[in-house]
C-alpha atoms as a PDB file:
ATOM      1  CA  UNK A   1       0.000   0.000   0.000  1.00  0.00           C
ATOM      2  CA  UNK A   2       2.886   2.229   0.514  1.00  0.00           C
ATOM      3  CA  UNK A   3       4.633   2.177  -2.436  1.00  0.00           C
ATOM      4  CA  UNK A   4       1.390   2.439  -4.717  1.00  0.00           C
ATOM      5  CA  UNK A   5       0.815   5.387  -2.619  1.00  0.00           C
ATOM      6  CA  UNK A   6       3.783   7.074  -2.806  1.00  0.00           C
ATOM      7  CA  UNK A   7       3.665   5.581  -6.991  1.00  0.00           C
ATOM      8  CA  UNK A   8       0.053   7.445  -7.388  1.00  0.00           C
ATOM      9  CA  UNK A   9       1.275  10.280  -5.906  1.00  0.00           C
ATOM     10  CA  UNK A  10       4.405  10.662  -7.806  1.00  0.00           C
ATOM     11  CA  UNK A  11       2.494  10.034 -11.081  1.00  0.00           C
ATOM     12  CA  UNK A  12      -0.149  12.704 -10.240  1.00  0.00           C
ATOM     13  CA  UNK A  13       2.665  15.302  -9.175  1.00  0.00           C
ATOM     14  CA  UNK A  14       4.643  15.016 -12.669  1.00  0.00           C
ATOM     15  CA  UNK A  15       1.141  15.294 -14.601  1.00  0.00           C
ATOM     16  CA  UNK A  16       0.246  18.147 -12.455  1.00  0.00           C
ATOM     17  CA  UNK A  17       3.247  20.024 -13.208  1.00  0.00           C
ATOM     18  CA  UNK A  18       3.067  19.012 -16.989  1.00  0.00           C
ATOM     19  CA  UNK A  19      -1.398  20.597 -16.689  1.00  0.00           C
ATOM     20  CA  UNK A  20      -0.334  23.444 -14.235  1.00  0.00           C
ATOM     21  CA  UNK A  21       3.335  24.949 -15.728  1.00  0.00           C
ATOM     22  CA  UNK A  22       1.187  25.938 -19.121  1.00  0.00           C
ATOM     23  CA  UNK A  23      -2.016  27.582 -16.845  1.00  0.00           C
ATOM     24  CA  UNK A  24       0.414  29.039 -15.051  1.00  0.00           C
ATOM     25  CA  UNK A  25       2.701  30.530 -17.889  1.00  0.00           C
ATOM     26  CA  UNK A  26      -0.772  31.500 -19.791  1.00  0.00           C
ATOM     27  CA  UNK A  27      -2.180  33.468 -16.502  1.00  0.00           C
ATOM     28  CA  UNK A  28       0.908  35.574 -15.315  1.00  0.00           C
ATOM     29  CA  UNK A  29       2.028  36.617 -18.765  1.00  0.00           C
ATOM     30  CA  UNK A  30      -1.264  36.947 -20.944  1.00  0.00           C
ATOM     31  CA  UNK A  31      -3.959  36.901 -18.145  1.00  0.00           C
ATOM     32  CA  UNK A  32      -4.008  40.715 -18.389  1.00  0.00           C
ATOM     33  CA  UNK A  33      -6.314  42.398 -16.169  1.00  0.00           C
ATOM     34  CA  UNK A  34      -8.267  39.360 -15.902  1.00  0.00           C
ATOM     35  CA  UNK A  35      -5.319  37.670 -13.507  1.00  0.00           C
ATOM     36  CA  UNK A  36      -7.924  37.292 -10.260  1.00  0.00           C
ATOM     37  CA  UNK A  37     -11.055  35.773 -12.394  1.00  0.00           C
ATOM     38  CA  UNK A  38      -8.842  33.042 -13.835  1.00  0.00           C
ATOM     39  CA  UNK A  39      -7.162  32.509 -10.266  1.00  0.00           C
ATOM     40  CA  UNK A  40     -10.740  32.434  -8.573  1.00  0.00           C
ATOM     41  CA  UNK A  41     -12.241  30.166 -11.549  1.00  0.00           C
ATOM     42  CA  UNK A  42      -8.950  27.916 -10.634  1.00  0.00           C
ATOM     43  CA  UNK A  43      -9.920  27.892  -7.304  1.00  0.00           C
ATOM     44  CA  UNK A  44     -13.323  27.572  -7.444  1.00  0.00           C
ATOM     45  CA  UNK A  45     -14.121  23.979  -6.645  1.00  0.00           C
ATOM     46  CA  UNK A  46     -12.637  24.690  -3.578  1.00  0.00           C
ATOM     47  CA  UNK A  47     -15.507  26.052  -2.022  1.00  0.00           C
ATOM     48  CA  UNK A  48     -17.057  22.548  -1.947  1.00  0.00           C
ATOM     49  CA  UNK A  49     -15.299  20.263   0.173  1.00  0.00           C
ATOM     50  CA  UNK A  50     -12.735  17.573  -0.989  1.00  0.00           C
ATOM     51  CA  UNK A  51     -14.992  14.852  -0.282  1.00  0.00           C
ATOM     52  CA  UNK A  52     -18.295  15.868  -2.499  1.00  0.00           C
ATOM     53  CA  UNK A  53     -16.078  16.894  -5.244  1.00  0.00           C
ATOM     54  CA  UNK A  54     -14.077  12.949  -5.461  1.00  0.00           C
ATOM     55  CA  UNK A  55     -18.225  12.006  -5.059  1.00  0.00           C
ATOM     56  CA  UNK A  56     -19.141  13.973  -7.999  1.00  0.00           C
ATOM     57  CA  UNK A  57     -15.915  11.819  -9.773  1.00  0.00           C
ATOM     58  CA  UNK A  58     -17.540   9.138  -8.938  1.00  0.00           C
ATOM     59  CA  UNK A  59     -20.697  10.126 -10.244  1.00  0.00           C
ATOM     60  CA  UNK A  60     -19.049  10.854 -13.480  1.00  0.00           C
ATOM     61  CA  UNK A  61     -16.993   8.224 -14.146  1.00  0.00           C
ATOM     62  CA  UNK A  62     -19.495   5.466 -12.963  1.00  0.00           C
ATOM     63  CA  UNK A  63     -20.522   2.950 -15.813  1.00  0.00           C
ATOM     64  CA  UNK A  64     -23.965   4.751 -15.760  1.00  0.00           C
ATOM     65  CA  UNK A  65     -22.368   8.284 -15.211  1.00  0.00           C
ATOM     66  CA  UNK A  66     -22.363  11.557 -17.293  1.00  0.00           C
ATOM     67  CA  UNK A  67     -19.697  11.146 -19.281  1.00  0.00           C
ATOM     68  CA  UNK A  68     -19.288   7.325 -19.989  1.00  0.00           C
ATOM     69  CA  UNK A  69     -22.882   6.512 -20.686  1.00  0.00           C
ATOM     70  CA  UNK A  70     -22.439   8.831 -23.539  1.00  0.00           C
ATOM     71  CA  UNK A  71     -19.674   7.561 -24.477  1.00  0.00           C
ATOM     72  CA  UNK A  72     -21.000   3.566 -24.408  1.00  0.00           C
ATOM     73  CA  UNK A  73     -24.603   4.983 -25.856  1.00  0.00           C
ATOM     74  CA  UNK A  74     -22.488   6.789 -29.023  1.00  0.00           C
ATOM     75  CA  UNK A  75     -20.418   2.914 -29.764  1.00  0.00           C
ATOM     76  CA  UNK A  76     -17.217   5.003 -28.440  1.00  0.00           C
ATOM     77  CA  UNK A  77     -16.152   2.649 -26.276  1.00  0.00           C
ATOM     78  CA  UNK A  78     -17.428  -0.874 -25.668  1.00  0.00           C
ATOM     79  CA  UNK A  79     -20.379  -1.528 -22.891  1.00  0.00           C
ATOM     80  CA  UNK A  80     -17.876  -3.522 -20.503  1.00  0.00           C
ATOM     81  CA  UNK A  81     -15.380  -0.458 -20.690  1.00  0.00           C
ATOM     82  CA  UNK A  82     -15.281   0.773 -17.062  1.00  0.00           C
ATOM     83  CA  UNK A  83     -13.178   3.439 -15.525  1.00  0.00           C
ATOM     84  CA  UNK A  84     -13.870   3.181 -11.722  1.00  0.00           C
ATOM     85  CA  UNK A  85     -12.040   0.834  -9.816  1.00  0.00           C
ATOM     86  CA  UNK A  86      -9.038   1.268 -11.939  1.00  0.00           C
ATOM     87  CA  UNK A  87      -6.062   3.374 -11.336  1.00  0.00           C
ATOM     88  CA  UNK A  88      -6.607   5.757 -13.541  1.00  0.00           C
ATOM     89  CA  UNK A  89      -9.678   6.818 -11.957  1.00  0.00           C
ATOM     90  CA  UNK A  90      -7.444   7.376  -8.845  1.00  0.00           C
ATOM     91  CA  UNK A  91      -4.674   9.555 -10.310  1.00  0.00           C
ATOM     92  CA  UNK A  92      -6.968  11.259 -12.205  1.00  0.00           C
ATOM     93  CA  UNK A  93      -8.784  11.915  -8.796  1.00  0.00           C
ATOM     94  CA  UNK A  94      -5.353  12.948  -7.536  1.00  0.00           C
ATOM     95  CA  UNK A  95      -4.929  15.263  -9.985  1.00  0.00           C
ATOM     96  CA  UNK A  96      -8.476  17.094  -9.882  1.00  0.00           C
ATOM     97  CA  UNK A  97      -7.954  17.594  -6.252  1.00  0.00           C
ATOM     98  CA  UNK A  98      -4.445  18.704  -6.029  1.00  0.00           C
ATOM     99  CA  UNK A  99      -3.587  20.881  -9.341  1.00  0.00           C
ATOM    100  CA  UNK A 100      -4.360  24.344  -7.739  1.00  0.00           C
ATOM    101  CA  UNK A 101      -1.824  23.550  -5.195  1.00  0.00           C
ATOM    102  CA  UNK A 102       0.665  23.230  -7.880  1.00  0.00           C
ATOM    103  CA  UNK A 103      -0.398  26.057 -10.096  1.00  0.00           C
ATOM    104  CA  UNK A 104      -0.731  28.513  -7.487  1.00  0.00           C
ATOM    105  CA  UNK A 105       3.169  28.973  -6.465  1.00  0.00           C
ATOM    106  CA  UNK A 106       4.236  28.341 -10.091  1.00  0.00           C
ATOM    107  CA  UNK A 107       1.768  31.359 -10.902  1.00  0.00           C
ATOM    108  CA  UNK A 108       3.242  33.057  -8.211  1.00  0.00           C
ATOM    109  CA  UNK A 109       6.684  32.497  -9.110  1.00  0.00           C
ATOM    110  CA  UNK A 110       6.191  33.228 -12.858  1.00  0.00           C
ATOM    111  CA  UNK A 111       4.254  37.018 -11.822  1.00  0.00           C
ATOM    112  CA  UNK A 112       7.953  37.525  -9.987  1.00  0.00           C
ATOM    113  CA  UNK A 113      10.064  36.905 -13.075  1.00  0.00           C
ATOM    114  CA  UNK A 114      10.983  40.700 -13.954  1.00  0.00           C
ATOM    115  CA  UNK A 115       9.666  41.720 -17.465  1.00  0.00           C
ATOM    116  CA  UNK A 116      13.048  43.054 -18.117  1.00  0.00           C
ATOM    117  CA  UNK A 117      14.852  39.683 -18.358  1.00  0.00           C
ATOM    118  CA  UNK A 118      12.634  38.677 -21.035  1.00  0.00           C
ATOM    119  CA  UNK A 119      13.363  41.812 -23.249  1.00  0.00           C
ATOM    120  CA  UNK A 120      17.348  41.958 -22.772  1.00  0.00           C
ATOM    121  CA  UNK A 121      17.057  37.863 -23.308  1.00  0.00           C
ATOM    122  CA  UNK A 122      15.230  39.139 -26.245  1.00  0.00           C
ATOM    123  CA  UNK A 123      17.954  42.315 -26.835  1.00  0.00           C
ATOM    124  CA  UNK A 124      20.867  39.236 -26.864  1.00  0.00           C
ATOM    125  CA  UNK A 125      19.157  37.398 -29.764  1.00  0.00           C
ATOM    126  CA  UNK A 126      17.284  34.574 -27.836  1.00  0.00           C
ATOM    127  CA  UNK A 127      14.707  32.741 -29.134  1.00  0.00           C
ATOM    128  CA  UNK A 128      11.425  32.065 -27.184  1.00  0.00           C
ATOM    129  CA  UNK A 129      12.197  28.620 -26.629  1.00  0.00           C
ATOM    130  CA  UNK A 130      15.691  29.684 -24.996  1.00  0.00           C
ATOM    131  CA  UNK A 131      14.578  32.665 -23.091  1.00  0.00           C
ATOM    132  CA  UNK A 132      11.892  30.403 -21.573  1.00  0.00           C
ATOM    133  CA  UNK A 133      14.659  27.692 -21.063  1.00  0.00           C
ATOM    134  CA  UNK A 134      17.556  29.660 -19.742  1.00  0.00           C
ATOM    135  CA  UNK A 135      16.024  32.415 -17.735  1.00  0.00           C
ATOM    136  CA  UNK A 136      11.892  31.422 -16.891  1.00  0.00           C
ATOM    137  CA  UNK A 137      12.256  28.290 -16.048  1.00  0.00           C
ATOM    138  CA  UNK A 138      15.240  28.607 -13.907  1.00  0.00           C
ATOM    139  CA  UNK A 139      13.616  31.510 -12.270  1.00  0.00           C
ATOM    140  CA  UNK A 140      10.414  29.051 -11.747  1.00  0.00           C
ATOM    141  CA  UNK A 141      12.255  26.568  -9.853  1.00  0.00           C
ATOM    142  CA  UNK A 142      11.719  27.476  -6.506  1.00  0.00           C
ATOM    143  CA  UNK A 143       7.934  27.787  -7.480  1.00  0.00           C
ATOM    144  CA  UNK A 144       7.595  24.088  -9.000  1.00  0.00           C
ATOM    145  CA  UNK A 145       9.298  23.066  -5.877  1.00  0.00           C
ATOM    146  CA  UNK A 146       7.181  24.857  -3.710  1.00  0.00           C
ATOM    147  CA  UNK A 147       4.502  22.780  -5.638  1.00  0.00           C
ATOM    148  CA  UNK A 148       5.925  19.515  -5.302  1.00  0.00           C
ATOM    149  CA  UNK A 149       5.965  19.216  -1.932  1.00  0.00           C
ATOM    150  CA  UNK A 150       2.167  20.824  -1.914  1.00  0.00           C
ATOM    151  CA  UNK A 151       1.081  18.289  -3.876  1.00  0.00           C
ATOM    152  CA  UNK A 152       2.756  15.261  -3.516  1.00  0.00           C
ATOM    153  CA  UNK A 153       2.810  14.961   0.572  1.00  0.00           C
ATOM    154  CA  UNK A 154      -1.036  15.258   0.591  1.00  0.00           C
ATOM    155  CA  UNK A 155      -1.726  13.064  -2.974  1.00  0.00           C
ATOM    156  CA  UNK A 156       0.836  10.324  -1.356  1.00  0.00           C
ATOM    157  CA  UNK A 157      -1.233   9.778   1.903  1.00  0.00           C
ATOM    158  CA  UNK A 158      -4.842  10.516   0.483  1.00  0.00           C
ATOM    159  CA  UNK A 159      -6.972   7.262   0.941  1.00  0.00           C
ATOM    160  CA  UNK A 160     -10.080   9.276   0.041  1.00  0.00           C
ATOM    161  CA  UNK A 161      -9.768   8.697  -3.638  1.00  0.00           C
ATOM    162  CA  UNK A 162      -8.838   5.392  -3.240  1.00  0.00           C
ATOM    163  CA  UNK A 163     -11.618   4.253  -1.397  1.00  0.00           C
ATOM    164  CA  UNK A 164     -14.238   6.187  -3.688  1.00  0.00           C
ATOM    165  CA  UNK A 165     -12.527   6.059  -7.013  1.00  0.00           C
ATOM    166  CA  UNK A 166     -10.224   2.883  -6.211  1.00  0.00           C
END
Protein backbone atom coordinates (compact mmCIF):
# COMPACT_ATOMS: atom_id res chain seq x y z
CA UNK A 1 0.00 0.00 0.00
CA UNK A 2 2.89 2.23 0.51
CA UNK A 3 4.63 2.18 -2.44
CA UNK A 4 1.39 2.44 -4.72
CA UNK A 5 0.82 5.39 -2.62
CA UNK A 6 3.78 7.07 -2.81
CA UNK A 7 3.67 5.58 -6.99
CA UNK A 8 0.05 7.45 -7.39
CA UNK A 9 1.27 10.28 -5.91
CA UNK A 10 4.40 10.66 -7.81
CA UNK A 11 2.49 10.03 -11.08
CA UNK A 12 -0.15 12.70 -10.24
CA UNK A 13 2.67 15.30 -9.18
CA UNK A 14 4.64 15.02 -12.67
CA UNK A 15 1.14 15.29 -14.60
CA UNK A 16 0.25 18.15 -12.46
CA UNK A 17 3.25 20.02 -13.21
CA UNK A 18 3.07 19.01 -16.99
CA UNK A 19 -1.40 20.60 -16.69
CA UNK A 20 -0.33 23.44 -14.24
CA UNK A 21 3.34 24.95 -15.73
CA UNK A 22 1.19 25.94 -19.12
CA UNK A 23 -2.02 27.58 -16.85
CA UNK A 24 0.41 29.04 -15.05
CA UNK A 25 2.70 30.53 -17.89
CA UNK A 26 -0.77 31.50 -19.79
CA UNK A 27 -2.18 33.47 -16.50
CA UNK A 28 0.91 35.57 -15.31
CA UNK A 29 2.03 36.62 -18.77
CA UNK A 30 -1.26 36.95 -20.94
CA UNK A 31 -3.96 36.90 -18.15
CA UNK A 32 -4.01 40.71 -18.39
CA UNK A 33 -6.31 42.40 -16.17
CA UNK A 34 -8.27 39.36 -15.90
CA UNK A 35 -5.32 37.67 -13.51
CA UNK A 36 -7.92 37.29 -10.26
CA UNK A 37 -11.05 35.77 -12.39
CA UNK A 38 -8.84 33.04 -13.83
CA UNK A 39 -7.16 32.51 -10.27
CA UNK A 40 -10.74 32.43 -8.57
CA UNK A 41 -12.24 30.17 -11.55
CA UNK A 42 -8.95 27.92 -10.63
CA UNK A 43 -9.92 27.89 -7.30
CA UNK A 44 -13.32 27.57 -7.44
CA UNK A 45 -14.12 23.98 -6.65
CA UNK A 46 -12.64 24.69 -3.58
CA UNK A 47 -15.51 26.05 -2.02
CA UNK A 48 -17.06 22.55 -1.95
CA UNK A 49 -15.30 20.26 0.17
CA UNK A 50 -12.74 17.57 -0.99
CA UNK A 51 -14.99 14.85 -0.28
CA UNK A 52 -18.30 15.87 -2.50
CA UNK A 53 -16.08 16.89 -5.24
CA UNK A 54 -14.08 12.95 -5.46
CA UNK A 55 -18.23 12.01 -5.06
CA UNK A 56 -19.14 13.97 -8.00
CA UNK A 57 -15.91 11.82 -9.77
CA UNK A 58 -17.54 9.14 -8.94
CA UNK A 59 -20.70 10.13 -10.24
CA UNK A 60 -19.05 10.85 -13.48
CA UNK A 61 -16.99 8.22 -14.15
CA UNK A 62 -19.49 5.47 -12.96
CA UNK A 63 -20.52 2.95 -15.81
CA UNK A 64 -23.96 4.75 -15.76
CA UNK A 65 -22.37 8.28 -15.21
CA UNK A 66 -22.36 11.56 -17.29
CA UNK A 67 -19.70 11.15 -19.28
CA UNK A 68 -19.29 7.33 -19.99
CA UNK A 69 -22.88 6.51 -20.69
CA UNK A 70 -22.44 8.83 -23.54
CA UNK A 71 -19.67 7.56 -24.48
CA UNK A 72 -21.00 3.57 -24.41
CA UNK A 73 -24.60 4.98 -25.86
CA UNK A 74 -22.49 6.79 -29.02
CA UNK A 75 -20.42 2.91 -29.76
CA UNK A 76 -17.22 5.00 -28.44
CA UNK A 77 -16.15 2.65 -26.28
CA UNK A 78 -17.43 -0.87 -25.67
CA UNK A 79 -20.38 -1.53 -22.89
CA UNK A 80 -17.88 -3.52 -20.50
CA UNK A 81 -15.38 -0.46 -20.69
CA UNK A 82 -15.28 0.77 -17.06
CA UNK A 83 -13.18 3.44 -15.52
CA UNK A 84 -13.87 3.18 -11.72
CA UNK A 85 -12.04 0.83 -9.82
CA UNK A 86 -9.04 1.27 -11.94
CA UNK A 87 -6.06 3.37 -11.34
CA UNK A 88 -6.61 5.76 -13.54
CA UNK A 89 -9.68 6.82 -11.96
CA UNK A 90 -7.44 7.38 -8.84
CA UNK A 91 -4.67 9.56 -10.31
CA UNK A 92 -6.97 11.26 -12.21
CA UNK A 93 -8.78 11.92 -8.80
CA UNK A 94 -5.35 12.95 -7.54
CA UNK A 95 -4.93 15.26 -9.99
CA UNK A 96 -8.48 17.09 -9.88
CA UNK A 97 -7.95 17.59 -6.25
CA UNK A 98 -4.45 18.70 -6.03
CA UNK A 99 -3.59 20.88 -9.34
CA UNK A 100 -4.36 24.34 -7.74
CA UNK A 101 -1.82 23.55 -5.20
CA UNK A 102 0.67 23.23 -7.88
CA UNK A 103 -0.40 26.06 -10.10
CA UNK A 104 -0.73 28.51 -7.49
CA UNK A 105 3.17 28.97 -6.47
CA UNK A 106 4.24 28.34 -10.09
CA UNK A 107 1.77 31.36 -10.90
CA UNK A 108 3.24 33.06 -8.21
CA UNK A 109 6.68 32.50 -9.11
CA UNK A 110 6.19 33.23 -12.86
CA UNK A 111 4.25 37.02 -11.82
CA UNK A 112 7.95 37.53 -9.99
CA UNK A 113 10.06 36.91 -13.07
CA UNK A 114 10.98 40.70 -13.95
CA UNK A 115 9.67 41.72 -17.47
CA UNK A 116 13.05 43.05 -18.12
CA UNK A 117 14.85 39.68 -18.36
CA UNK A 118 12.63 38.68 -21.03
CA UNK A 119 13.36 41.81 -23.25
CA UNK A 120 17.35 41.96 -22.77
CA UNK A 121 17.06 37.86 -23.31
CA UNK A 122 15.23 39.14 -26.24
CA UNK A 123 17.95 42.31 -26.84
CA UNK A 124 20.87 39.24 -26.86
CA UNK A 125 19.16 37.40 -29.76
CA UNK A 126 17.28 34.57 -27.84
CA UNK A 127 14.71 32.74 -29.13
CA UNK A 128 11.43 32.06 -27.18
CA UNK A 129 12.20 28.62 -26.63
CA UNK A 130 15.69 29.68 -25.00
CA UNK A 131 14.58 32.67 -23.09
CA UNK A 132 11.89 30.40 -21.57
CA UNK A 133 14.66 27.69 -21.06
CA UNK A 134 17.56 29.66 -19.74
CA UNK A 135 16.02 32.42 -17.73
CA UNK A 136 11.89 31.42 -16.89
CA UNK A 137 12.26 28.29 -16.05
CA UNK A 138 15.24 28.61 -13.91
CA UNK A 139 13.62 31.51 -12.27
CA UNK A 140 10.41 29.05 -11.75
CA UNK A 141 12.26 26.57 -9.85
CA UNK A 142 11.72 27.48 -6.51
CA UNK A 143 7.93 27.79 -7.48
CA UNK A 144 7.60 24.09 -9.00
CA UNK A 145 9.30 23.07 -5.88
CA UNK A 146 7.18 24.86 -3.71
CA UNK A 147 4.50 22.78 -5.64
CA UNK A 148 5.92 19.51 -5.30
CA UNK A 149 5.97 19.22 -1.93
CA UNK A 150 2.17 20.82 -1.91
CA UNK A 151 1.08 18.29 -3.88
CA UNK A 152 2.76 15.26 -3.52
CA UNK A 153 2.81 14.96 0.57
CA UNK A 154 -1.04 15.26 0.59
CA UNK A 155 -1.73 13.06 -2.97
CA UNK A 156 0.84 10.32 -1.36
CA UNK A 157 -1.23 9.78 1.90
CA UNK A 158 -4.84 10.52 0.48
CA UNK A 159 -6.97 7.26 0.94
CA UNK A 160 -10.08 9.28 0.04
CA UNK A 161 -9.77 8.70 -3.64
CA UNK A 162 -8.84 5.39 -3.24
CA UNK A 163 -11.62 4.25 -1.40
CA UNK A 164 -14.24 6.19 -3.69
CA UNK A 165 -12.53 6.06 -7.01
CA UNK A 166 -10.22 2.88 -6.21
Amino acid sequence: QLVRSLEYGGIATIVSILLAYPMAYWIAFYGGRNKSTYLFLVLLPFFVTFVLRTVAWQFLLGDQGLILKWLKDAGIVSQNFHVLATSFAVVAGLIYNYLPFMLLPICVALERVDPSLLEASGDLYASRTQTFARVVFPLTIPGIFAGVLLTFVPAASDYVNATILG
